[in-house]
N, C-alpha and C. Protein backbone atom coordinates (compact mmCIF):
# COMPACT_ATOMS: atom_id res chain seq x y z
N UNK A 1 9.55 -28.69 -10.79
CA UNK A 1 10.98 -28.77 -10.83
C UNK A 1 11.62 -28.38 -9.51
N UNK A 2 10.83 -28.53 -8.48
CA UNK A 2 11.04 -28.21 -7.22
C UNK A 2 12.42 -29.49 -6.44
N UNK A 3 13.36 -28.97 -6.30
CA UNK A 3 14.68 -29.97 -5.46
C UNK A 3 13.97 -30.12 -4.34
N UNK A 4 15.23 -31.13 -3.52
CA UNK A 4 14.51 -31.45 -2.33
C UNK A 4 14.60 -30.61 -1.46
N UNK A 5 15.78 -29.78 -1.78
CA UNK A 5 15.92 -28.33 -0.37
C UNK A 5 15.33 -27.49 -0.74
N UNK A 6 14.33 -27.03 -2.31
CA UNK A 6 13.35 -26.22 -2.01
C UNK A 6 12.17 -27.35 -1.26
N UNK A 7 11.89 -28.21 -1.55
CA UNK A 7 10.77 -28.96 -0.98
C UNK A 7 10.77 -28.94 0.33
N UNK A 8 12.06 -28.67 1.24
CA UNK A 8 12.75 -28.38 2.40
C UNK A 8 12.23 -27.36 2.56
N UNK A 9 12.70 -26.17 2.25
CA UNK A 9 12.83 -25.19 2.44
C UNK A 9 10.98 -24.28 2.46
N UNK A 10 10.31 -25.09 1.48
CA UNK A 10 8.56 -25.35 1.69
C UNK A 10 8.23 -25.69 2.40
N UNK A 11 8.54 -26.78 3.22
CA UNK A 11 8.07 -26.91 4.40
C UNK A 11 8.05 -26.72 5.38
N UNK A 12 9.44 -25.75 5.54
CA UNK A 12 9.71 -24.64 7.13
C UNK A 12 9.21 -23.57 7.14
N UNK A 13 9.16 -23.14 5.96
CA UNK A 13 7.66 -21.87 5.31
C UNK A 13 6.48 -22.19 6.13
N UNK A 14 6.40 -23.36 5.40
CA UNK A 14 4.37 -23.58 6.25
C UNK A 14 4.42 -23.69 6.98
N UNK A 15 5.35 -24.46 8.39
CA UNK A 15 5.58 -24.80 9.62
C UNK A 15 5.56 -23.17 10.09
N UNK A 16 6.36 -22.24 9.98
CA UNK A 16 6.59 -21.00 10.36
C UNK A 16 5.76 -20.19 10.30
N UNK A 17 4.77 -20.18 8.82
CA UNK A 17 3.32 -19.63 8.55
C UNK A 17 2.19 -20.01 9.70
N UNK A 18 2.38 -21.41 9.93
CA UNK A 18 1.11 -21.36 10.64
C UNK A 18 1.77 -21.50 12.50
N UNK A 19 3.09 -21.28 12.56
CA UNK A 19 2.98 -20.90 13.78
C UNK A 19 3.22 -18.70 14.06
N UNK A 20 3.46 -18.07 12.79
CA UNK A 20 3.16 -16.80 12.35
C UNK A 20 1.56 -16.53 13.46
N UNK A 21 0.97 -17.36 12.32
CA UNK A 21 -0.88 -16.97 12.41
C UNK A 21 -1.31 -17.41 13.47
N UNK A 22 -1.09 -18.16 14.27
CA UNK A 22 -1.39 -18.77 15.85
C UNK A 22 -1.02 -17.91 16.74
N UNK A 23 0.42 -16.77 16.81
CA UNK A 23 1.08 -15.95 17.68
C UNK A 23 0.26 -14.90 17.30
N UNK A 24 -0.12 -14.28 16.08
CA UNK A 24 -0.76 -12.87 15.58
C UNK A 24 -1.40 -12.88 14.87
N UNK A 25 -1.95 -11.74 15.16
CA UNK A 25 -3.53 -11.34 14.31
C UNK A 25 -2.88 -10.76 13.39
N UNK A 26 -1.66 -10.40 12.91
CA UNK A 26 -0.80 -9.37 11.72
C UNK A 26 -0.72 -10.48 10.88
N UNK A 27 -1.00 -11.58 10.99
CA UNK A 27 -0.62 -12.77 10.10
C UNK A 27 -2.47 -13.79 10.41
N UNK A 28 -2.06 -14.38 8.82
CA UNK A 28 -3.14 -15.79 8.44
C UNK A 28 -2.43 -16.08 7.93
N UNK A 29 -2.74 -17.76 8.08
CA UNK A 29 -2.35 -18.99 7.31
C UNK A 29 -3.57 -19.02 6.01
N UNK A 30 -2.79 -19.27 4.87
CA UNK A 30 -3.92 -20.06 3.85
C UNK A 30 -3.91 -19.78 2.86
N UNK A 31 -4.60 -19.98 1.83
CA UNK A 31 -4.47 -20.04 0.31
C UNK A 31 -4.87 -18.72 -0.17
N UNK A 32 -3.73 -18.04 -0.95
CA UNK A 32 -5.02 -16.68 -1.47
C UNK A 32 -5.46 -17.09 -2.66
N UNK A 33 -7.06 -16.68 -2.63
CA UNK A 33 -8.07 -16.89 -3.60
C UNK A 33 -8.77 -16.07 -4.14
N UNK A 34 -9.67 -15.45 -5.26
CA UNK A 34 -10.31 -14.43 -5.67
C UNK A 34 -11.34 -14.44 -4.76
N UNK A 35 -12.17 -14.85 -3.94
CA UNK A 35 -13.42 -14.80 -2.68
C UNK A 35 -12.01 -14.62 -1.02
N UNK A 36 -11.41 -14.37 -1.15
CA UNK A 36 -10.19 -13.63 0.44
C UNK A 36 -10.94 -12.66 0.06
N UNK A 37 -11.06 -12.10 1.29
CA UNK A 37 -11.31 -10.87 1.92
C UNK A 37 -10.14 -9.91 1.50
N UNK A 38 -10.09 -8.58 1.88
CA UNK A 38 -9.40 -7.72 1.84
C UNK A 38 -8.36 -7.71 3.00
N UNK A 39 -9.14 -8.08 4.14
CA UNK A 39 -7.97 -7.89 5.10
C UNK A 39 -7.50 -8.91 5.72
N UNK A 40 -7.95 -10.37 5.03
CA UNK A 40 -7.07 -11.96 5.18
C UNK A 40 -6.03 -11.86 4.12
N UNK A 41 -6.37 -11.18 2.83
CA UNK A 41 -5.33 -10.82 1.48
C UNK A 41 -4.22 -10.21 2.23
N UNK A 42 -4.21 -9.14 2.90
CA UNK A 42 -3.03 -8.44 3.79
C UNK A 42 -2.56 -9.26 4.56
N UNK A 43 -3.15 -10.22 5.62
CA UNK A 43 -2.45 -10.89 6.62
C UNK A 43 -1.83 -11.63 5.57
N UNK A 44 -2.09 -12.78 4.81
CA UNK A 44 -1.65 -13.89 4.28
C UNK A 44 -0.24 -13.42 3.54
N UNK A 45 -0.40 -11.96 3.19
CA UNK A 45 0.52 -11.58 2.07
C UNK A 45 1.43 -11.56 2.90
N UNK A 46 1.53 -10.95 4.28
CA UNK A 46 2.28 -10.59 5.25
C UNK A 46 3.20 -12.03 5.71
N UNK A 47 2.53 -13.25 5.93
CA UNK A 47 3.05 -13.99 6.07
C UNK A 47 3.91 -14.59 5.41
N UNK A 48 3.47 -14.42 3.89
CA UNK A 48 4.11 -15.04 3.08
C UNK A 48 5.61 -14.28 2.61
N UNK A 49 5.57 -12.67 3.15
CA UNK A 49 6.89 -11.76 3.18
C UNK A 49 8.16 -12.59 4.26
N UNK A 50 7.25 -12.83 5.61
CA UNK A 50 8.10 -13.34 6.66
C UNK A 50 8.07 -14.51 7.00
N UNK A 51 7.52 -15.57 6.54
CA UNK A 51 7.71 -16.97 6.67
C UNK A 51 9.19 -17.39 6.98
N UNK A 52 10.03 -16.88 6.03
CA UNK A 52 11.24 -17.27 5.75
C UNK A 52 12.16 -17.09 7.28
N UNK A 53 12.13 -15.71 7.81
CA UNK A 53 12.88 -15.06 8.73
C UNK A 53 12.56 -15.77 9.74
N UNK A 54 13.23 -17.25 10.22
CA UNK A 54 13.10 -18.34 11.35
C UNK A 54 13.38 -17.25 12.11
N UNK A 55 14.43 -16.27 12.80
CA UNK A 55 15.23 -15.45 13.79
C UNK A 55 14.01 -15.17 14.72
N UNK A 56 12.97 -14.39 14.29
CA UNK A 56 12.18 -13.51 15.05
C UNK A 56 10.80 -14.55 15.55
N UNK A 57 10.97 -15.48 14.55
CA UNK A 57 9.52 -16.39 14.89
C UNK A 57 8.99 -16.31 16.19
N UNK A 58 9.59 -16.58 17.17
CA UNK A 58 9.17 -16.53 18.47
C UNK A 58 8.49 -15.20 18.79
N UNK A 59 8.94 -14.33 18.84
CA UNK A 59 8.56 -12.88 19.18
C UNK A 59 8.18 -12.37 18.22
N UNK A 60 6.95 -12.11 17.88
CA UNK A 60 6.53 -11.30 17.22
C UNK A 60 4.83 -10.94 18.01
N UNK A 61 4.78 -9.37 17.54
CA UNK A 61 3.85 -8.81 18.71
C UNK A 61 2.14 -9.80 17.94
N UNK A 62 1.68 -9.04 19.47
CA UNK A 62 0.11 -10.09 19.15
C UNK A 62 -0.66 -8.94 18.41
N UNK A 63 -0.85 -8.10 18.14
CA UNK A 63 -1.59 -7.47 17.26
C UNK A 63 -0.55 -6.51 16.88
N UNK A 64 -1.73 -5.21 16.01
CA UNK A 64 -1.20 -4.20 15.62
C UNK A 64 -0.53 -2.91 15.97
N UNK A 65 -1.73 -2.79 17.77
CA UNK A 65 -0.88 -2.17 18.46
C UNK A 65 0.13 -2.37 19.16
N UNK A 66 0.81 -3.53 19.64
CA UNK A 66 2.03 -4.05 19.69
C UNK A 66 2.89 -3.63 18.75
N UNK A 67 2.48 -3.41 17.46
CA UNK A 67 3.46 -4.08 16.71
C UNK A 67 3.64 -2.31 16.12
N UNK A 68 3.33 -1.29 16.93
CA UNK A 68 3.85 0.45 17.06
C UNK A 68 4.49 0.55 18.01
N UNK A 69 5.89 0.89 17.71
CA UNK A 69 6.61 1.55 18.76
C UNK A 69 6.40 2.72 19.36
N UNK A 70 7.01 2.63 20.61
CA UNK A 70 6.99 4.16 21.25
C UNK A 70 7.00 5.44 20.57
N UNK A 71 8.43 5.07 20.19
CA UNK A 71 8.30 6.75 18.76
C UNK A 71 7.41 6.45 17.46
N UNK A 72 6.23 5.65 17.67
CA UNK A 72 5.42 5.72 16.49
C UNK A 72 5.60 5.44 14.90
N UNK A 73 6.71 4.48 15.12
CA UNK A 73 7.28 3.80 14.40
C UNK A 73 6.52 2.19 14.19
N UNK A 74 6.51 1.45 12.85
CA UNK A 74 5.70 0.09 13.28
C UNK A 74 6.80 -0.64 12.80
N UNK A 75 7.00 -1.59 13.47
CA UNK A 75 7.96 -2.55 13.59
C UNK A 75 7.66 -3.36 11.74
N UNK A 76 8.78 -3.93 11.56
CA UNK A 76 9.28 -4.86 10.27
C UNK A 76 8.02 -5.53 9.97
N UNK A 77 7.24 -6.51 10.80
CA UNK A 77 6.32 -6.87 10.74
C UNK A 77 4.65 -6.23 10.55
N UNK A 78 4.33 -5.44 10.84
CA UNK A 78 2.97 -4.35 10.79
C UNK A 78 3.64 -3.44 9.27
N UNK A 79 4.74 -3.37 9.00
CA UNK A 79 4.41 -2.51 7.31
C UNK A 79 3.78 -3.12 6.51
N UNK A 80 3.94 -3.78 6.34
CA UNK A 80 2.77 -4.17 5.08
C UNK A 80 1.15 -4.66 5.40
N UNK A 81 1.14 -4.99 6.52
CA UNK A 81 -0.55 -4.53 7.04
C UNK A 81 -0.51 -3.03 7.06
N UNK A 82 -0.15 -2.60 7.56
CA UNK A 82 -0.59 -0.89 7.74
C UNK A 82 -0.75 -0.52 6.29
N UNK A 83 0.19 -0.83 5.35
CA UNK A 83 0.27 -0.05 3.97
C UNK A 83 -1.18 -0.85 3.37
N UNK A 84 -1.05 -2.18 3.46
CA UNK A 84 -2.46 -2.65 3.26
C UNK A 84 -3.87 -1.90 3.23
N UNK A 85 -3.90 -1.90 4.72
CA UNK A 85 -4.99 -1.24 5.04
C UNK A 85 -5.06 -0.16 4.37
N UNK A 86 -4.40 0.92 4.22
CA UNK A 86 -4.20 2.34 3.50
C UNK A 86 -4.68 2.09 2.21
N UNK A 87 -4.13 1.24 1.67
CA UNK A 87 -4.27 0.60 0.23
C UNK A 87 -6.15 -0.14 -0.01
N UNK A 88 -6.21 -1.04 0.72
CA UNK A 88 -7.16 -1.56 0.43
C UNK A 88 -8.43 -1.33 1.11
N UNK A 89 -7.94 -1.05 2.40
CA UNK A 89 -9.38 -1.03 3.09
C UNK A 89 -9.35 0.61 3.43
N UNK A 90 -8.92 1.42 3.53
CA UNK A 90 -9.17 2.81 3.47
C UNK A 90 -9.30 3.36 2.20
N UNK A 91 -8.97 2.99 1.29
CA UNK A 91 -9.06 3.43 0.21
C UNK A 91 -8.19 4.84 -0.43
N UNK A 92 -6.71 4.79 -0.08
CA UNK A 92 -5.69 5.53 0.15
C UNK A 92 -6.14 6.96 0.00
N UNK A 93 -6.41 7.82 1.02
CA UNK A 93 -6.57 8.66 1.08
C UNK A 93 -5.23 9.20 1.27
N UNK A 94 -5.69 10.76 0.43
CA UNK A 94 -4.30 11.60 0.43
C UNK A 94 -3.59 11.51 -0.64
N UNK A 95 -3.73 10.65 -1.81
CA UNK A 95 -3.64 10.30 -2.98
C UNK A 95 -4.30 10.94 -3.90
N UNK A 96 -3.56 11.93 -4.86
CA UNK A 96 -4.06 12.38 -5.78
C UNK A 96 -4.48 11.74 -7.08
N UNK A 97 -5.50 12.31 -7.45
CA UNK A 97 -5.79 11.43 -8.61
C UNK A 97 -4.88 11.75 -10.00
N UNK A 98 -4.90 10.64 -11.03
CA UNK A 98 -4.65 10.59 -12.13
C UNK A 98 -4.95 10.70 -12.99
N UNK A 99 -4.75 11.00 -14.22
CA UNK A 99 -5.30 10.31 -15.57
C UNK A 99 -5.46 8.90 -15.72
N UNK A 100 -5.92 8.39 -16.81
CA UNK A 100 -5.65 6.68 -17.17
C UNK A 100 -6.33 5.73 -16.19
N UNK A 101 -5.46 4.36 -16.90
CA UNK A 101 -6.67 3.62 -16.12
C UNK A 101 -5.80 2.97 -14.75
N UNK A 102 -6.62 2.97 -13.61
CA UNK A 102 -6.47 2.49 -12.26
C UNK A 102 -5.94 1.66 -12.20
N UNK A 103 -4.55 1.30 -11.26
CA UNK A 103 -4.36 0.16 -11.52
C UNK A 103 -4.67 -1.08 -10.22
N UNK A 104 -4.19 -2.00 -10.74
CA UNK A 104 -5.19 -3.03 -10.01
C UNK A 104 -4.42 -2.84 -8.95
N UNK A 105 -5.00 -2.51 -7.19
CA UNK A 105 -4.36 -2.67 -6.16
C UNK A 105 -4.10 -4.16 -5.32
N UNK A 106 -4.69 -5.09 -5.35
CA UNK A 106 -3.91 -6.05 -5.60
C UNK A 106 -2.47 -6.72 -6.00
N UNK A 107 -2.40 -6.01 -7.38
CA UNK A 107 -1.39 -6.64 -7.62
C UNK A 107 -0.18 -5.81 -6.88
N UNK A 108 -0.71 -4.32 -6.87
CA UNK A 108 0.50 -3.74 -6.22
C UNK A 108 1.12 -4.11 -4.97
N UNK A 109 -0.08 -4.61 -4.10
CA UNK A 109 -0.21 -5.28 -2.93
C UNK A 109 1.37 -6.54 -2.83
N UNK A 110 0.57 -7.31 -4.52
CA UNK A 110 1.86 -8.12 -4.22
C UNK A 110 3.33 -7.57 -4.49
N UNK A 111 3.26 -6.77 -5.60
CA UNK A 111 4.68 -6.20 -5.74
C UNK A 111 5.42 -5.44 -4.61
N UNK A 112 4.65 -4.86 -3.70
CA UNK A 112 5.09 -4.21 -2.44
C UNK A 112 5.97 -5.82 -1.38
N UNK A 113 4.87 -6.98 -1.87
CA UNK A 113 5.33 -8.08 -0.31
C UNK A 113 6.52 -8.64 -1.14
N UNK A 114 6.96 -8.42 -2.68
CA UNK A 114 7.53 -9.12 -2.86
C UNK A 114 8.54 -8.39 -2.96
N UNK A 115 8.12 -6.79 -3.27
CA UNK A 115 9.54 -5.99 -2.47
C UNK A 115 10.28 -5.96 -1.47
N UNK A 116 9.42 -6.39 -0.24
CA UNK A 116 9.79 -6.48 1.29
C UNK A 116 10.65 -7.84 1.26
N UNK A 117 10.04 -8.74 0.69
CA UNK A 117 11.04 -10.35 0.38
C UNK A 117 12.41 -9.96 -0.07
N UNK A 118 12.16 -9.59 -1.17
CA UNK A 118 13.41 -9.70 -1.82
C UNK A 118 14.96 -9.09 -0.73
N UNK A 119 14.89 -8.02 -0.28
CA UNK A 119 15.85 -7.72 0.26
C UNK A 119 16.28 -8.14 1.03
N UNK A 120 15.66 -8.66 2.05
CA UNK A 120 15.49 -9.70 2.97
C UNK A 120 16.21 -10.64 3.05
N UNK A 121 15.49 -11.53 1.54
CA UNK A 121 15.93 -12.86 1.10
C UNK A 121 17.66 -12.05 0.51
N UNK A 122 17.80 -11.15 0.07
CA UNK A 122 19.19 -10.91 -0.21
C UNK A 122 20.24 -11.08 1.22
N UNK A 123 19.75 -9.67 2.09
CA UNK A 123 20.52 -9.87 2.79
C UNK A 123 20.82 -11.63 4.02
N UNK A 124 19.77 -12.13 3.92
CA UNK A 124 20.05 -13.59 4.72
C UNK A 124 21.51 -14.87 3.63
N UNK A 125 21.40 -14.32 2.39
CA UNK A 125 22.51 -14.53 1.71
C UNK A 125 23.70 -14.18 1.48
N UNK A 126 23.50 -12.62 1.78
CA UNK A 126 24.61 -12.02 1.59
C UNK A 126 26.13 -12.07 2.25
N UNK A 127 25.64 -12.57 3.86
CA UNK A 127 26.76 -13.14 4.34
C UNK A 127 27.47 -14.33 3.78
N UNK A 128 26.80 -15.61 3.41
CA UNK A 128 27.79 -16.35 2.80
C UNK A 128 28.17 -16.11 1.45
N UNK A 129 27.93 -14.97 0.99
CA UNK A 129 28.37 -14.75 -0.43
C UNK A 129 29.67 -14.02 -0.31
N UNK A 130 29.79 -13.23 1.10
CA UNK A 130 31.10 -12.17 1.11
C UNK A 130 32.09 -13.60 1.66
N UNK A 131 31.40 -14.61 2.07
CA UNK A 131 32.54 -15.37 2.52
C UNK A 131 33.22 -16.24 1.56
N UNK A 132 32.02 -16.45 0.37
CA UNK A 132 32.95 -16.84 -0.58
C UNK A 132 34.07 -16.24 -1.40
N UNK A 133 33.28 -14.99 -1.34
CA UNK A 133 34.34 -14.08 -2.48
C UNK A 133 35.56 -13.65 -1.51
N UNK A 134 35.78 -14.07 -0.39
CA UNK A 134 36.85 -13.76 0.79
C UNK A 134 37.73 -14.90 0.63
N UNK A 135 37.15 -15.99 0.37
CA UNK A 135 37.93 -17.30 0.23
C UNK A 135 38.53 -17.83 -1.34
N UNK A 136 37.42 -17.11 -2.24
CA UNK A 136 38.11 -17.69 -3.60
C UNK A 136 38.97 -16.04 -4.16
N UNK A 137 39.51 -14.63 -3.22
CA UNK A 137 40.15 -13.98 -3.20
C UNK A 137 40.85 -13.76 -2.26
N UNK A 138 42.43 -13.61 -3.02
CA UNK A 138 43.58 -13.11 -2.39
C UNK A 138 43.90 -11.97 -1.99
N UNK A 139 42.89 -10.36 -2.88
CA UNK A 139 43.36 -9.65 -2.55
C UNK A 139 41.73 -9.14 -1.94
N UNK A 140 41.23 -8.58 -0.91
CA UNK A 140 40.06 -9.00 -0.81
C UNK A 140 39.40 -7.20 -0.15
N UNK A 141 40.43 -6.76 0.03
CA UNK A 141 40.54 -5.11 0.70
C UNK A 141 39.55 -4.18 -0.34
N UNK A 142 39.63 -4.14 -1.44
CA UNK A 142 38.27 -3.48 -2.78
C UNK A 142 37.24 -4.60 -2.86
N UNK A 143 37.12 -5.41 -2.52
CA UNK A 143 35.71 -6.13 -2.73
C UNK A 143 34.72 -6.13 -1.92
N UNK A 144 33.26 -5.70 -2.48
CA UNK A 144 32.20 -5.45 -1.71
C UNK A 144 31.10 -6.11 -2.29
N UNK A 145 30.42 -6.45 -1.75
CA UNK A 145 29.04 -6.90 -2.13
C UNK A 145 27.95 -6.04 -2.13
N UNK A 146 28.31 -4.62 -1.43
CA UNK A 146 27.50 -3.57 -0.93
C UNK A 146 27.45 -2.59 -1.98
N UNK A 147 26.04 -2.15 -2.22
CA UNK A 147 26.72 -0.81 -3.58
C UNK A 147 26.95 0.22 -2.46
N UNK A 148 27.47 0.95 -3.31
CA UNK A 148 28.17 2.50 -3.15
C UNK A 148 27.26 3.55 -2.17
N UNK A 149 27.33 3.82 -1.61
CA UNK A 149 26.21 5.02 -1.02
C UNK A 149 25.75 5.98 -2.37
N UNK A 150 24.45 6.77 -2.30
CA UNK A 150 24.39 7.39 -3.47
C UNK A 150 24.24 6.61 -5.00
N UNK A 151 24.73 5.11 -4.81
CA UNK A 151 24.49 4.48 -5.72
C UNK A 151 22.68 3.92 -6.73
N UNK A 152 23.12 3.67 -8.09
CA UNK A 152 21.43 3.75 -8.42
C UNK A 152 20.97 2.10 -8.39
N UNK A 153 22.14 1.26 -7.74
CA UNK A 153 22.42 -0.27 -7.55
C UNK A 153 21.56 -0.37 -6.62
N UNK A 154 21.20 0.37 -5.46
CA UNK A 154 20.15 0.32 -4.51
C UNK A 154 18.72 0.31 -5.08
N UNK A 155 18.29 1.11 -6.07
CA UNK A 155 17.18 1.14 -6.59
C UNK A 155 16.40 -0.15 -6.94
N UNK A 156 15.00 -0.74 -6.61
CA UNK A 156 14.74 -1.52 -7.22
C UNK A 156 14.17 -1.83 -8.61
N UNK A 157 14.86 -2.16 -9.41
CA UNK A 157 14.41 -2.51 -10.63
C UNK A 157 13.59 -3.44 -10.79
N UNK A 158 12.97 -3.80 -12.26
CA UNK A 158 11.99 -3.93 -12.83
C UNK A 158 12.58 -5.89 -12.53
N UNK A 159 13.75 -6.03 -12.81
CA UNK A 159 14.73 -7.14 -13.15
C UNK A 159 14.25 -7.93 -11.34
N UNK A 160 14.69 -6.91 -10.98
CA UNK A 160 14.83 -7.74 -9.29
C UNK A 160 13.39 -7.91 -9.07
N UNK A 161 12.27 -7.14 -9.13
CA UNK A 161 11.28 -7.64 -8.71
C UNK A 161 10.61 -8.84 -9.51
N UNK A 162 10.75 -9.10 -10.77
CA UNK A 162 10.79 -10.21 -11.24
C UNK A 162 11.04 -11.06 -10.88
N UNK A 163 12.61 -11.55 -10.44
CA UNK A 163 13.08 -12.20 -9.94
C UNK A 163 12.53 -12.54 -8.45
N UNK A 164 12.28 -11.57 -7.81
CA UNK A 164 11.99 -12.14 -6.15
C UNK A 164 10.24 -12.59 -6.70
N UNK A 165 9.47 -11.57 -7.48
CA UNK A 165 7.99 -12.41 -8.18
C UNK A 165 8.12 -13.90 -7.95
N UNK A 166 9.54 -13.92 -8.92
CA UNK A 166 9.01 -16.01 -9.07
C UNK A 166 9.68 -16.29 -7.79
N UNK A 167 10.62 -16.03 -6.53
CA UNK A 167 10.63 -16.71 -5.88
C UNK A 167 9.44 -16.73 -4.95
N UNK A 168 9.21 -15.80 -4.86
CA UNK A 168 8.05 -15.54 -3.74
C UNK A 168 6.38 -16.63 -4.14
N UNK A 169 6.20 -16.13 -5.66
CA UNK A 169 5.24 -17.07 -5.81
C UNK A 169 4.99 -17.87 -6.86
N UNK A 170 6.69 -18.48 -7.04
CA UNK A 170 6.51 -19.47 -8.16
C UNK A 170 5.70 -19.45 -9.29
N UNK A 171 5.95 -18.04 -9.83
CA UNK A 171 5.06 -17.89 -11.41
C UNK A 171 6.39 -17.13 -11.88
N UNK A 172 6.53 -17.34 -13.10
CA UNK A 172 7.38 -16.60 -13.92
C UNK A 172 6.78 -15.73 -14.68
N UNK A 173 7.80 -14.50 -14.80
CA UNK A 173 6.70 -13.35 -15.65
C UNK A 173 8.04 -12.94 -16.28
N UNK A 174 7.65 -11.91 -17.59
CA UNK A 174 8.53 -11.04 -17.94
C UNK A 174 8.61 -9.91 -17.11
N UNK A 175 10.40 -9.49 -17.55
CA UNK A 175 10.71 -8.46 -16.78
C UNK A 175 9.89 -6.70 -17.20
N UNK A 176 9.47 -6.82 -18.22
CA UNK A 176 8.77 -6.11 -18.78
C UNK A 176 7.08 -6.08 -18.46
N UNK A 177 6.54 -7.14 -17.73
CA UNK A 177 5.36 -6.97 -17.15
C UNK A 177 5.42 -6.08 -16.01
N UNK A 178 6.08 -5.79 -15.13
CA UNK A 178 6.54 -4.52 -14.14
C UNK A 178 6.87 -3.42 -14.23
N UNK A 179 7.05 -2.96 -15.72
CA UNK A 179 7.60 -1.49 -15.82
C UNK A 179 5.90 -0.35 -15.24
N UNK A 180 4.88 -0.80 -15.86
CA UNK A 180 3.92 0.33 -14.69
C UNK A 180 3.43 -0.27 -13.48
N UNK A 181 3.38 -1.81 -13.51
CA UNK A 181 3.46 -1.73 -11.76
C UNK A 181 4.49 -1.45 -10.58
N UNK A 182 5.79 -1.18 -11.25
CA UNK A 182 7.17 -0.38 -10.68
C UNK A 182 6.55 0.89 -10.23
N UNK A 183 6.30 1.63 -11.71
CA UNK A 183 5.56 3.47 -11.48
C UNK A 183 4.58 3.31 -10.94
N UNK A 184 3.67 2.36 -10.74
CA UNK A 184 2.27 2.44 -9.64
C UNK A 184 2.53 2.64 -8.70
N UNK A 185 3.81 1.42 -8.30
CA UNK A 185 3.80 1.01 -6.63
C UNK A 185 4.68 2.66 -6.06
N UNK A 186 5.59 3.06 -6.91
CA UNK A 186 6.33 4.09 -6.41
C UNK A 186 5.44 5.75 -6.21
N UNK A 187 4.30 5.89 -6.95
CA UNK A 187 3.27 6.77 -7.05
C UNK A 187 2.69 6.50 -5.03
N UNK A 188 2.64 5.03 -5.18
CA UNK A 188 1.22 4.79 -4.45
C UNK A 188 2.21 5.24 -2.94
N UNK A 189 3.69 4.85 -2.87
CA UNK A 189 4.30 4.30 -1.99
C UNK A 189 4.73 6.21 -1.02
N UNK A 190 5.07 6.85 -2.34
CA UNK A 190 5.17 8.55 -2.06
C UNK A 190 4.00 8.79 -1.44
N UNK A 191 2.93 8.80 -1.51
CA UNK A 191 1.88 9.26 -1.29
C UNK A 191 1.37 8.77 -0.12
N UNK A 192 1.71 7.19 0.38
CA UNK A 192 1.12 6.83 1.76
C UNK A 192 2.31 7.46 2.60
N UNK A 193 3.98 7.35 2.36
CA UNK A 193 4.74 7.66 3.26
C UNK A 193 4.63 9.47 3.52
């Protein structure tokens, strides 16, 4: 049920993906499959967070140490490899253990890239959304698109990651399949930061 401007919009993805993976080793092009590796699963995921963001395409660093700033900071691009790695191929140390059963890191993997999407994909919208509500309002001085500072509108819910789920990888799920991969990812996310 794909339109033609998502079919559009698919194909500046892949164009952008595989010029991503040609500029950096923080990125692969290609299909994820149950036989990916652990640390093509991170690049690919990575790509598939920033495909979208045409702005930076050009510049983006050639590896990982590029992609650490001076103050030891890693640029937009290297978070979700770094958390990767922590996650998958270090085997998150510094993480206390639990009761119950483990959950699959994988999937958290994806709920993390599709966390990084979503806001993203919000804010690249958000400008023409204040311009509508500027144009189909007269009085326009109380209207925000922004929550509140302190607000719990910032939080990501169970609802939004759903939602960015199916955009990101065209599967639909219930909003209720995320309530413990929400508490996983936020366990896992305290503990690496």
């Amino acid at each position: 049920m794909a339109s033609s401007t998502n079919g559009g919009a698919k194909v500046v993805r892949e164009v952008i993906a595989r010029c991503l993976a040609a500029k950096s080793d923080l990125f692969a092009h290609g299909k994820i499959t149950p036989a990916t590796s652990d640390d093509e699963f991170i690049r690919r995921f990575n790509t598939l967070v920033h495909a979208d963001a045409q702005a930076w395409a050009a510049d983006v660093p050639k590896n990982l140490e590029d992609a650490i700033r001076a103050d030891k900071k890693a640029k937009p691009e290297a978070e979700l490899v770094l958390f990767g790695h922590w996650l998958l191929l270090e085997g998150c140390p510094g993480l206390q253990k639990t009761s119950g059963k483990k959950p699959d890191y994988h999937e958290i993997m994806k709920c993390v890239a599709a966390c990084l999407f979503g806001p993203r994909s919000r804010e690249r919208r958000a400008p023409n959304k204040d311009r509508l509500v500027r144009a189909a309002s007269t009085n326009v001085v109380n209207r925000s698109s922004h929550p509140k500072p302190n607000s719990r509108t910032k939080d990501i819910t169970k609802h939004d990651l759903r939602d960015w789920w199916t955009k990101m990888f065209d599967e639909s799920r219930q909003a209720s399949d995320f309530d413990a991969k929400l508490r996983s990812m936020r366990r896992l996310l305290r503990a690496y930061l």
